[in-house]
PDB file of N, CA and C in Angstrom:
ATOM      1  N   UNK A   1     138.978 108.006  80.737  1.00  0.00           N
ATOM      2  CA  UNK A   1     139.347 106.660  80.334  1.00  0.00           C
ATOM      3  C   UNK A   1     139.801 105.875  81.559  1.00  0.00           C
ATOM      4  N   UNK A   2     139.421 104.799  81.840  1.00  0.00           N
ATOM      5  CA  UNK A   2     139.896 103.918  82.722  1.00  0.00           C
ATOM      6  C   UNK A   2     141.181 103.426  82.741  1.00  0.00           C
ATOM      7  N   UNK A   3     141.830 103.594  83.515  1.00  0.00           N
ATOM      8  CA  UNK A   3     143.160 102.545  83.439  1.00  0.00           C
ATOM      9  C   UNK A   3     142.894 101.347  83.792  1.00  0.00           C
ATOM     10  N   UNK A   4     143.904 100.652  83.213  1.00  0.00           N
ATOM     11  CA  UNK A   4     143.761  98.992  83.274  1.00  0.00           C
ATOM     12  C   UNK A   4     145.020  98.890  84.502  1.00  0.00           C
ATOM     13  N   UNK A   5     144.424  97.554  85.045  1.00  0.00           N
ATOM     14  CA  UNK A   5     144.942  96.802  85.699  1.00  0.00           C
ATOM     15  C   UNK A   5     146.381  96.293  85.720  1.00  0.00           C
ATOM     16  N   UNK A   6     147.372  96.443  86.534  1.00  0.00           N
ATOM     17  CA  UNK A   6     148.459  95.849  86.576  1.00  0.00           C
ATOM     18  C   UNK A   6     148.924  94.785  87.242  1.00  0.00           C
ATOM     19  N   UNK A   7     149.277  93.985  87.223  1.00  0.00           N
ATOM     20  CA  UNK A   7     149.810  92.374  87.960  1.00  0.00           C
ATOM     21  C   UNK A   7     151.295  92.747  88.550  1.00  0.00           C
ATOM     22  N   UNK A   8     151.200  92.065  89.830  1.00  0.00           N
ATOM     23  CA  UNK A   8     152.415  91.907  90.725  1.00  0.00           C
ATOM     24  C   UNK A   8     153.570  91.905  89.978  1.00  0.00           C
ATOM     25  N   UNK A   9     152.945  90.578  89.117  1.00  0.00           N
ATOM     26  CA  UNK A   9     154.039  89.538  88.141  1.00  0.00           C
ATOM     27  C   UNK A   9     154.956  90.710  87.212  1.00  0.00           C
ATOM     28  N   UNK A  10     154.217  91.334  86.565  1.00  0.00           N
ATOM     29  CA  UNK A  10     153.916  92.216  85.492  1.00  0.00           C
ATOM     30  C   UNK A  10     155.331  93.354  86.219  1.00  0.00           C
ATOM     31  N   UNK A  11     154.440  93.642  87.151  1.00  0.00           N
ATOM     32  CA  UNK A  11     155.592  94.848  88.071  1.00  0.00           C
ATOM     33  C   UNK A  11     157.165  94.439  88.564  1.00  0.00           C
ATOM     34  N   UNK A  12     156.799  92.953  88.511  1.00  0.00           N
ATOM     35  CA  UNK A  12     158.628  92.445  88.872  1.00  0.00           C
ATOM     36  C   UNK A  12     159.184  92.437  88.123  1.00  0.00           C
ATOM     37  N   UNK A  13     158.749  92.164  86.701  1.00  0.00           N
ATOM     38  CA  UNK A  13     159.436  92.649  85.388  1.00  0.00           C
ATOM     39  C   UNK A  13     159.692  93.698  85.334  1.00  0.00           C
ATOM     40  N   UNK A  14     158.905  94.860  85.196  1.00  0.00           N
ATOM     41  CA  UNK A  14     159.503  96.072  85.371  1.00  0.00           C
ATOM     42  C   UNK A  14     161.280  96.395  86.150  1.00  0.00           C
ATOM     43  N   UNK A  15     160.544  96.196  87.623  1.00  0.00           N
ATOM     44  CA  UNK A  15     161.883  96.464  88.606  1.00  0.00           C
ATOM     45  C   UNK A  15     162.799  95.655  87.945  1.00  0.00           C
ATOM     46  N   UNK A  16     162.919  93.976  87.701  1.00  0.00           N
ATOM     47  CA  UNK A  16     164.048  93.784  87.200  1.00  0.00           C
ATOM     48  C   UNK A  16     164.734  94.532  85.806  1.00  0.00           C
ATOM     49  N   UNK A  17     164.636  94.793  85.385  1.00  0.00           N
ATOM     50  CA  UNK A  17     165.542  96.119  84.458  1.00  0.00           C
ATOM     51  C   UNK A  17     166.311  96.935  85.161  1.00  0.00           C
ATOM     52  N   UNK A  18     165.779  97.108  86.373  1.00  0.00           N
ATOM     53  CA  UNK A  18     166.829  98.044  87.656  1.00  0.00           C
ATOM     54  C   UNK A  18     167.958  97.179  88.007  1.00  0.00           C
ATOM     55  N   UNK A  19     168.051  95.818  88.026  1.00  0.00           N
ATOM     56  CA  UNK A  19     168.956  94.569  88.705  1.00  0.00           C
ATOM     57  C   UNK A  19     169.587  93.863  87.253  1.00  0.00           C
ATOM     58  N   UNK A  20     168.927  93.804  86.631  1.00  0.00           N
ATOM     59  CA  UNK A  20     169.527  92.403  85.295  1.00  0.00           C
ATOM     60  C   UNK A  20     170.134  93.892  84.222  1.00  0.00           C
ATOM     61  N   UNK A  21     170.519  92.821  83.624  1.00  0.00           N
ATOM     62  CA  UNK A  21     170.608  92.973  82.119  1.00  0.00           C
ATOM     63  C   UNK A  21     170.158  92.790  80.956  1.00  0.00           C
ATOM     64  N   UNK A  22     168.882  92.055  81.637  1.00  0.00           N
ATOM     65  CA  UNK A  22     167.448  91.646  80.655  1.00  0.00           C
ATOM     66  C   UNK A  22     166.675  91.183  81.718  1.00  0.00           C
ATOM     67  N   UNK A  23     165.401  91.880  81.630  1.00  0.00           N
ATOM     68  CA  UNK A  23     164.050  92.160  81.990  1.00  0.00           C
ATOM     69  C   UNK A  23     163.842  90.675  82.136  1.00  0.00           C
ATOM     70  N   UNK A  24     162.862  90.209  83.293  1.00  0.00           N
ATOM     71  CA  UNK A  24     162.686  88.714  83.296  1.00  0.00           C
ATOM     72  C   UNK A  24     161.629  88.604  82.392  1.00  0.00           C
ATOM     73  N   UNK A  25     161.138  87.201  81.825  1.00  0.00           N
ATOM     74  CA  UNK A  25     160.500  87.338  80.600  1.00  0.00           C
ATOM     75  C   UNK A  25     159.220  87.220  81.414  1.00  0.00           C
ATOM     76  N   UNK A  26     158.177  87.519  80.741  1.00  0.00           N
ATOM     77  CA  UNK A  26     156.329  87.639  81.196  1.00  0.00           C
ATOM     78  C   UNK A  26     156.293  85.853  81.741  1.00  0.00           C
ATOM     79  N   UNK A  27     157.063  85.313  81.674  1.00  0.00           N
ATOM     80  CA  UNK A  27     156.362  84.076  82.491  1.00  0.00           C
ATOM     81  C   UNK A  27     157.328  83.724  83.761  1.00  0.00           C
ATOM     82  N   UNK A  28     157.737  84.406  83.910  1.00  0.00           N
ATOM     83  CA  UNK A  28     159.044  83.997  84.451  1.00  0.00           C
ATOM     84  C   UNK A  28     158.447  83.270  86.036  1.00  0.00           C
ATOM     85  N   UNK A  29     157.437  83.761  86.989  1.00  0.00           N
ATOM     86  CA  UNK A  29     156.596  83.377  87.866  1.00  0.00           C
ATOM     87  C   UNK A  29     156.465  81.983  87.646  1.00  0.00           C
ATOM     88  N   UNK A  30     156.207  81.548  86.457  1.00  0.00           N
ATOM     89  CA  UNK A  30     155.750  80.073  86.070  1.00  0.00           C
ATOM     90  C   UNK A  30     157.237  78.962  86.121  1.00  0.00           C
ATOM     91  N   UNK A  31     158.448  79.512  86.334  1.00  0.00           N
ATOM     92  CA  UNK A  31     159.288  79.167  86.015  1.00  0.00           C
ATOM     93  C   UNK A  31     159.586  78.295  87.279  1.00  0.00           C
ATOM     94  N   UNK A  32     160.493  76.963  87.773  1.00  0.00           N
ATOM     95  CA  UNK A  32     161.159  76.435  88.976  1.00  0.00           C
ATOM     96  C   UNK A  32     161.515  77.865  89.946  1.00  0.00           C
ATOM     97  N   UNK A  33     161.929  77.261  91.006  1.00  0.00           N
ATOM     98  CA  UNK A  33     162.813  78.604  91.400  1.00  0.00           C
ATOM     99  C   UNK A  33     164.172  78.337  91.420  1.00  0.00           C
ATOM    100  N   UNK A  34     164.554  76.841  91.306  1.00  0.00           N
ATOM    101  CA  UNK A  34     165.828  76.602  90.381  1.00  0.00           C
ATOM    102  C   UNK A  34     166.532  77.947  88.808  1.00  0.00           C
ATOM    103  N   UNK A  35     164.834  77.509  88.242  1.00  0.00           N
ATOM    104  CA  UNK A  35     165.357  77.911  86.668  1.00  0.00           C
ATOM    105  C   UNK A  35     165.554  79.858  87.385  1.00  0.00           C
ATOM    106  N   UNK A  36     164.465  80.141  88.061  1.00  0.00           N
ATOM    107  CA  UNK A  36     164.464  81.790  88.370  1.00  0.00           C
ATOM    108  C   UNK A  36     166.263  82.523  88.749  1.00  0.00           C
ATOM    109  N   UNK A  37     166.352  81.480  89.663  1.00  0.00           N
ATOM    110  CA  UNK A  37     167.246  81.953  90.218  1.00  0.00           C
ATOM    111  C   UNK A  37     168.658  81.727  89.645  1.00  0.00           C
ATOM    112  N   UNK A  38     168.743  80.966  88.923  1.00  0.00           N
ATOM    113  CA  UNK A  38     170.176  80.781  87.689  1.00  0.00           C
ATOM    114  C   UNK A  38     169.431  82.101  86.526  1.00  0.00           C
ATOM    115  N   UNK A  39     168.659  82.089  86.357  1.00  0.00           N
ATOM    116  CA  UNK A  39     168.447  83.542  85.144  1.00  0.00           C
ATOM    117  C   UNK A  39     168.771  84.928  85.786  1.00  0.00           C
ATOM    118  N   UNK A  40     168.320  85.135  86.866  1.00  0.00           N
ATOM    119  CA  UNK A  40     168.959  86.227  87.918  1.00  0.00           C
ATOM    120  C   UNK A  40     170.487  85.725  87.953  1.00  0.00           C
ATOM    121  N   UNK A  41     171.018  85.258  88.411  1.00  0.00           N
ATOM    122  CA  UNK A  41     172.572  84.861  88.324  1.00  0.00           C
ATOM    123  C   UNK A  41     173.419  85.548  87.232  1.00  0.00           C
ATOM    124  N   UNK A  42     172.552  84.941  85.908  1.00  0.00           N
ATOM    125  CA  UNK A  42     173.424  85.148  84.786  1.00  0.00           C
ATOM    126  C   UNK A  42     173.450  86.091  84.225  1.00  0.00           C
ATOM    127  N   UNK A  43     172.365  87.343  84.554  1.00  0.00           N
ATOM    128  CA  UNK A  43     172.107  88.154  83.917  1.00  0.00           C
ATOM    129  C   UNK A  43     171.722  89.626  85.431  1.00  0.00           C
ATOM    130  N   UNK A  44     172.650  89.015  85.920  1.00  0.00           N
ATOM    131  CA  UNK A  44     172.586  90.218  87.126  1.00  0.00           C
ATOM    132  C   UNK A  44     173.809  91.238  86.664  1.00  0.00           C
ATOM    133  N   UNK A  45     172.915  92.690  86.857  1.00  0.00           N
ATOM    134  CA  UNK A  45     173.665  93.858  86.417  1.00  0.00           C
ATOM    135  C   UNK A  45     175.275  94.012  86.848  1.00  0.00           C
ATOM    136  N   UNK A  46     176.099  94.603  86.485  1.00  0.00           N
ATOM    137  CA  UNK A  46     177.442  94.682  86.370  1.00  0.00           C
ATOM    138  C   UNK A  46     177.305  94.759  88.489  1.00  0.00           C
ATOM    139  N   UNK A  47     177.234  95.476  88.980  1.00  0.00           N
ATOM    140  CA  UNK A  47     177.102  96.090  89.948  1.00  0.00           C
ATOM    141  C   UNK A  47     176.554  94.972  91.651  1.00  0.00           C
ATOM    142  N   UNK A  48     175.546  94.025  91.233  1.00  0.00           N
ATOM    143  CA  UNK A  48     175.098  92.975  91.557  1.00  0.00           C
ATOM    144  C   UNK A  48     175.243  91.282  91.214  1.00  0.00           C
ATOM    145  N   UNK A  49     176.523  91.922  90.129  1.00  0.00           N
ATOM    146  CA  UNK A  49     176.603  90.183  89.374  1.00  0.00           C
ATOM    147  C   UNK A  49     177.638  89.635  90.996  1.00  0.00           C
ATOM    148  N   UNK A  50     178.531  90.021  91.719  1.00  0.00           N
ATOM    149  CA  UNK A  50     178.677  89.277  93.296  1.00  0.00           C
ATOM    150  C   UNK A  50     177.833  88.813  94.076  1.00  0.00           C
ATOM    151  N   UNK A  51     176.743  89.177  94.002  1.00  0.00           N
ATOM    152  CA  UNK A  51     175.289  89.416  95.076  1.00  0.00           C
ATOM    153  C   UNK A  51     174.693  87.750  94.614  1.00  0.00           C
ATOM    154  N   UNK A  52     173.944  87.373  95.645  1.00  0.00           N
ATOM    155  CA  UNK A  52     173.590  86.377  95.759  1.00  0.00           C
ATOM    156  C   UNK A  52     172.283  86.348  94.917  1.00  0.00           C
ATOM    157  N   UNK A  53     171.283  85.288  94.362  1.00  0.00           N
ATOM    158  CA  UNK A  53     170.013  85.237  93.759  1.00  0.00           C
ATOM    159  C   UNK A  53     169.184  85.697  94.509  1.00  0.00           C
ATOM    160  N   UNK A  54     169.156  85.523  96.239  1.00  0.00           N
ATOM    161  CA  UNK A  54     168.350  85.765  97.134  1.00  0.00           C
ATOM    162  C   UNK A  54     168.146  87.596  97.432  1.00  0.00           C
ATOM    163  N   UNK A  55     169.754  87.826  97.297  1.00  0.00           N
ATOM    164  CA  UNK A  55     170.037  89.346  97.641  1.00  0.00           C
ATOM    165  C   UNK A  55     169.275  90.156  96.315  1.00  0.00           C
ATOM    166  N   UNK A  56     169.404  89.366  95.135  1.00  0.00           N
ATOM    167  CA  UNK A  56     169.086  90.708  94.032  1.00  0.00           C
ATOM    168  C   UNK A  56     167.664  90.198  93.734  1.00  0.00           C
ATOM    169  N   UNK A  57     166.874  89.372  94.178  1.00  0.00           N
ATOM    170  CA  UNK A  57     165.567  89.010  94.550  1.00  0.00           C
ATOM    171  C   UNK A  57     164.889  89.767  95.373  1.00  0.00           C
ATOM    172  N   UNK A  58     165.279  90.325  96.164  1.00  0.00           N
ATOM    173  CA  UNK A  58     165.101  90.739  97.415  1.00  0.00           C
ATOM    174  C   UNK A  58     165.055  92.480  96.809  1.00  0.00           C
ATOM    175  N   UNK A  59     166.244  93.334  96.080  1.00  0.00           N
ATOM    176  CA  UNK A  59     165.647  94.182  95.436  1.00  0.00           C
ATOM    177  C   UNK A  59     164.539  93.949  94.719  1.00  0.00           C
ATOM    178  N   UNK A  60     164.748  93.706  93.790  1.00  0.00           N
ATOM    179  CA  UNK A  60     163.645  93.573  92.927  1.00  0.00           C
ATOM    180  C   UNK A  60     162.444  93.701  93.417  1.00  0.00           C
ATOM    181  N   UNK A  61     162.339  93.005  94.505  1.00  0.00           N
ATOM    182  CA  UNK A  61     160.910  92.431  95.357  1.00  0.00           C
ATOM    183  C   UNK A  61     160.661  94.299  95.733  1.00  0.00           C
ATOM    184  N   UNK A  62     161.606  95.110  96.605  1.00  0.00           N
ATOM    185  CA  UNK A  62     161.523  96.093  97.433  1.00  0.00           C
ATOM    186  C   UNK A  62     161.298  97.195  96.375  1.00  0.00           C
ATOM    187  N   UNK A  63     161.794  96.829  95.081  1.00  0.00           N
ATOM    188  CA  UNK A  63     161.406  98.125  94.350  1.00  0.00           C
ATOM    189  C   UNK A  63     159.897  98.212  93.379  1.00  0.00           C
ATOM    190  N   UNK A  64     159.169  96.659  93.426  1.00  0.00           N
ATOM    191  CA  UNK A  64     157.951  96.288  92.998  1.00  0.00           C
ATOM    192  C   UNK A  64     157.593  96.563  94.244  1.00  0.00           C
ATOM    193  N   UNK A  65     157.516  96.267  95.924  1.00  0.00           N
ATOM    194  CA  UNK A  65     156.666  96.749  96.718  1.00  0.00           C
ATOM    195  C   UNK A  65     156.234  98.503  96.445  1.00  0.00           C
ATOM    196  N   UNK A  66     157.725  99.019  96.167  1.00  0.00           N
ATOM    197  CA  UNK A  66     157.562 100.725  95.908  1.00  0.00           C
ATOM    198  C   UNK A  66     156.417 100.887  94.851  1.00  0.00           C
ATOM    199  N   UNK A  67     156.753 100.518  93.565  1.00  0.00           N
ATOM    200  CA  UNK A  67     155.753 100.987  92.736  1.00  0.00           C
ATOM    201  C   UNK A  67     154.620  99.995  93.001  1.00  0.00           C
ATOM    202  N   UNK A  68     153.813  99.638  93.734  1.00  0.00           N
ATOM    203  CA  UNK A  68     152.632  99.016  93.891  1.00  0.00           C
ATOM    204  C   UNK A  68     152.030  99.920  94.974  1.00  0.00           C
ATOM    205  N   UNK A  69     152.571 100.429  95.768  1.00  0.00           N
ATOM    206  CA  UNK A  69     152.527 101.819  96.534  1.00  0.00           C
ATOM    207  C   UNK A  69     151.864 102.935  96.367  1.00  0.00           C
ATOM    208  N   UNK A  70     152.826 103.200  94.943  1.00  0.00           N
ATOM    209  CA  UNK A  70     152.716 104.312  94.329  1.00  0.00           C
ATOM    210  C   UNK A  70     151.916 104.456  93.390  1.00  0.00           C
ATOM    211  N   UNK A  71     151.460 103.090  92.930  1.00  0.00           N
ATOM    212  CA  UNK A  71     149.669 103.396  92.093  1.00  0.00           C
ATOM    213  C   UNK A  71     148.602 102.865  92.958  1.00  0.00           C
ATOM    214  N   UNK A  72     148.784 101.837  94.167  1.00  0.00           N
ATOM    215  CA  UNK A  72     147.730 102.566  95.377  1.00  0.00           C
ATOM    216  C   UNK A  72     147.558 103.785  96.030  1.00  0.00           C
ATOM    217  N   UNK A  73     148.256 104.150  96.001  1.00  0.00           N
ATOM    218  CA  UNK A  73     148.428 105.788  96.932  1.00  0.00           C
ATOM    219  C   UNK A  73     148.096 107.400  95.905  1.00  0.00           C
ATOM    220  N   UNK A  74     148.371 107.042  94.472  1.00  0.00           N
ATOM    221  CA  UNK A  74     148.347 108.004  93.436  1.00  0.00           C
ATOM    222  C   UNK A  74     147.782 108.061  92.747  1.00  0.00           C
ATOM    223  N   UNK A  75     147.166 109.033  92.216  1.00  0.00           N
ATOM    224  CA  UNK A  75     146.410 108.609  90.750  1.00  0.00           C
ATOM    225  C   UNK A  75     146.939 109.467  89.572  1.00  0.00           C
ATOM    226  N   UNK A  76     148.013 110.142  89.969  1.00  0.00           N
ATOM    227  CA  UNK A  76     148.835 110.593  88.846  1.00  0.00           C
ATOM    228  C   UNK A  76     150.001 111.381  89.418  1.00  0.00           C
ATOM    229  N   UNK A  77     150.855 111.712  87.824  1.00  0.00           N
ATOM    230  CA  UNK A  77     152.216 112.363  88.914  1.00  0.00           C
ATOM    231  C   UNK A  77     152.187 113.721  88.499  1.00  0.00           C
ATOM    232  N   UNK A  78     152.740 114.587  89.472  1.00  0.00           N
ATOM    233  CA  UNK A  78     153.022 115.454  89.238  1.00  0.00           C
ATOM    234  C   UNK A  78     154.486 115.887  88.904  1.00  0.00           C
ATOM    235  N   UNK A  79     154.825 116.163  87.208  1.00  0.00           N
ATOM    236  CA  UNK A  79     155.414 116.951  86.638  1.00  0.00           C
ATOM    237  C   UNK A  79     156.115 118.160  86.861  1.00  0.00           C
ATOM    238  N   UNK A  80     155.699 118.703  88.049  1.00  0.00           N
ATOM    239  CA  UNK A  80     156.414 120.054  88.489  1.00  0.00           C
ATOM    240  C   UNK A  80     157.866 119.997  88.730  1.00  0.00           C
ATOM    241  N   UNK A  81     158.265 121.328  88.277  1.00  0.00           N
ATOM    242  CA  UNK A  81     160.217 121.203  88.993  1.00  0.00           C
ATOM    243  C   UNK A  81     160.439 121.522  90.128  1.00  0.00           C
ATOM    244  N   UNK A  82     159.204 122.174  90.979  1.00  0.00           N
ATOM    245  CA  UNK A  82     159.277 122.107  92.500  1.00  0.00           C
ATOM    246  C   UNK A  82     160.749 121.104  93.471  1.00  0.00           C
ATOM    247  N   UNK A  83     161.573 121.595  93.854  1.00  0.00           N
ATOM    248  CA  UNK A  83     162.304 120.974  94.397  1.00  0.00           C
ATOM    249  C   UNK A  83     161.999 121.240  95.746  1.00  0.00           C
ATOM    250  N   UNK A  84     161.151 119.905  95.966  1.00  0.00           N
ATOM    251  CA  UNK A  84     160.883 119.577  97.182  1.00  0.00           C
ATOM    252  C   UNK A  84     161.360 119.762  98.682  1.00  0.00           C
ATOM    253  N   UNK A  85     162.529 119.699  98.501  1.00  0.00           N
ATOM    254  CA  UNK A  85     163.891 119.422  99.918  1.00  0.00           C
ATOM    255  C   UNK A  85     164.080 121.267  99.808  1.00  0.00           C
ATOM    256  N   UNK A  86     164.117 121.807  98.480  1.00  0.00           N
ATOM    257  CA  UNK A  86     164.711 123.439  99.325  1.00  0.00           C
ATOM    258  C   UNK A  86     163.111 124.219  98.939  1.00  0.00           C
ATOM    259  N   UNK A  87     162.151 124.283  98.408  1.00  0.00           N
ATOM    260  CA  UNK A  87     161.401 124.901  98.036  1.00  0.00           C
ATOM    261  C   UNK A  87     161.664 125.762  96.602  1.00  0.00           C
ATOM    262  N   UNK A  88     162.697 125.386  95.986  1.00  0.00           N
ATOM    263  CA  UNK A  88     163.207 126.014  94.986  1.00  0.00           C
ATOM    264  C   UNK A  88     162.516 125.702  93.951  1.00  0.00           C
ATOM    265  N   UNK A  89     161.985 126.804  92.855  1.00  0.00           N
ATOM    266  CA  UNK A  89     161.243 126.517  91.622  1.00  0.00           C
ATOM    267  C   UNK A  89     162.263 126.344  90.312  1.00  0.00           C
TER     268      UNK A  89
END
């Protein structure tokens, strides 16, 4: 079966769930960067609600570069409990 296609856009939603407290909505790209950046504000995770719009933008951005990475580079994951760092099964 083919996998379908994923969008940038699509993937910044994702990562934001790592930063907010609600997922930016599917249009959010279409939005000012006025309106973007007061919705990041208001809804930045306990941890990042000090952090600037630019700063928790800026994750977001670095953890969508990761997974855009990681389905260029992969074509699936491996499941193993292999612990990598000691060789331990």
């Amino acid at each position: 079966m083919a996998k379908e296609k994923v969008s940038y856009n699509h993937l910044m939603v994702l990562a934001s769930g790592e930063y907010l407290i609600e997922y930016l909505p599917d249009n959010w790209h279409e939005w000012s960067e006025e309106k973007a950046n007061k919705f990041v504000e208001e809804h930045a995770w306990e941890p990042f609600e000090d952090w600037s719009a630019d700063e928790v933008w800026g994750l977001i951005a670095q953890t969508t570069n990761l997974m855009q990475k990681c389905i260029e580079n992969y074509s699936e994951v491996d499941h193993g409990h292999e612990d990598r760092n000691s060789g331990v099964a």
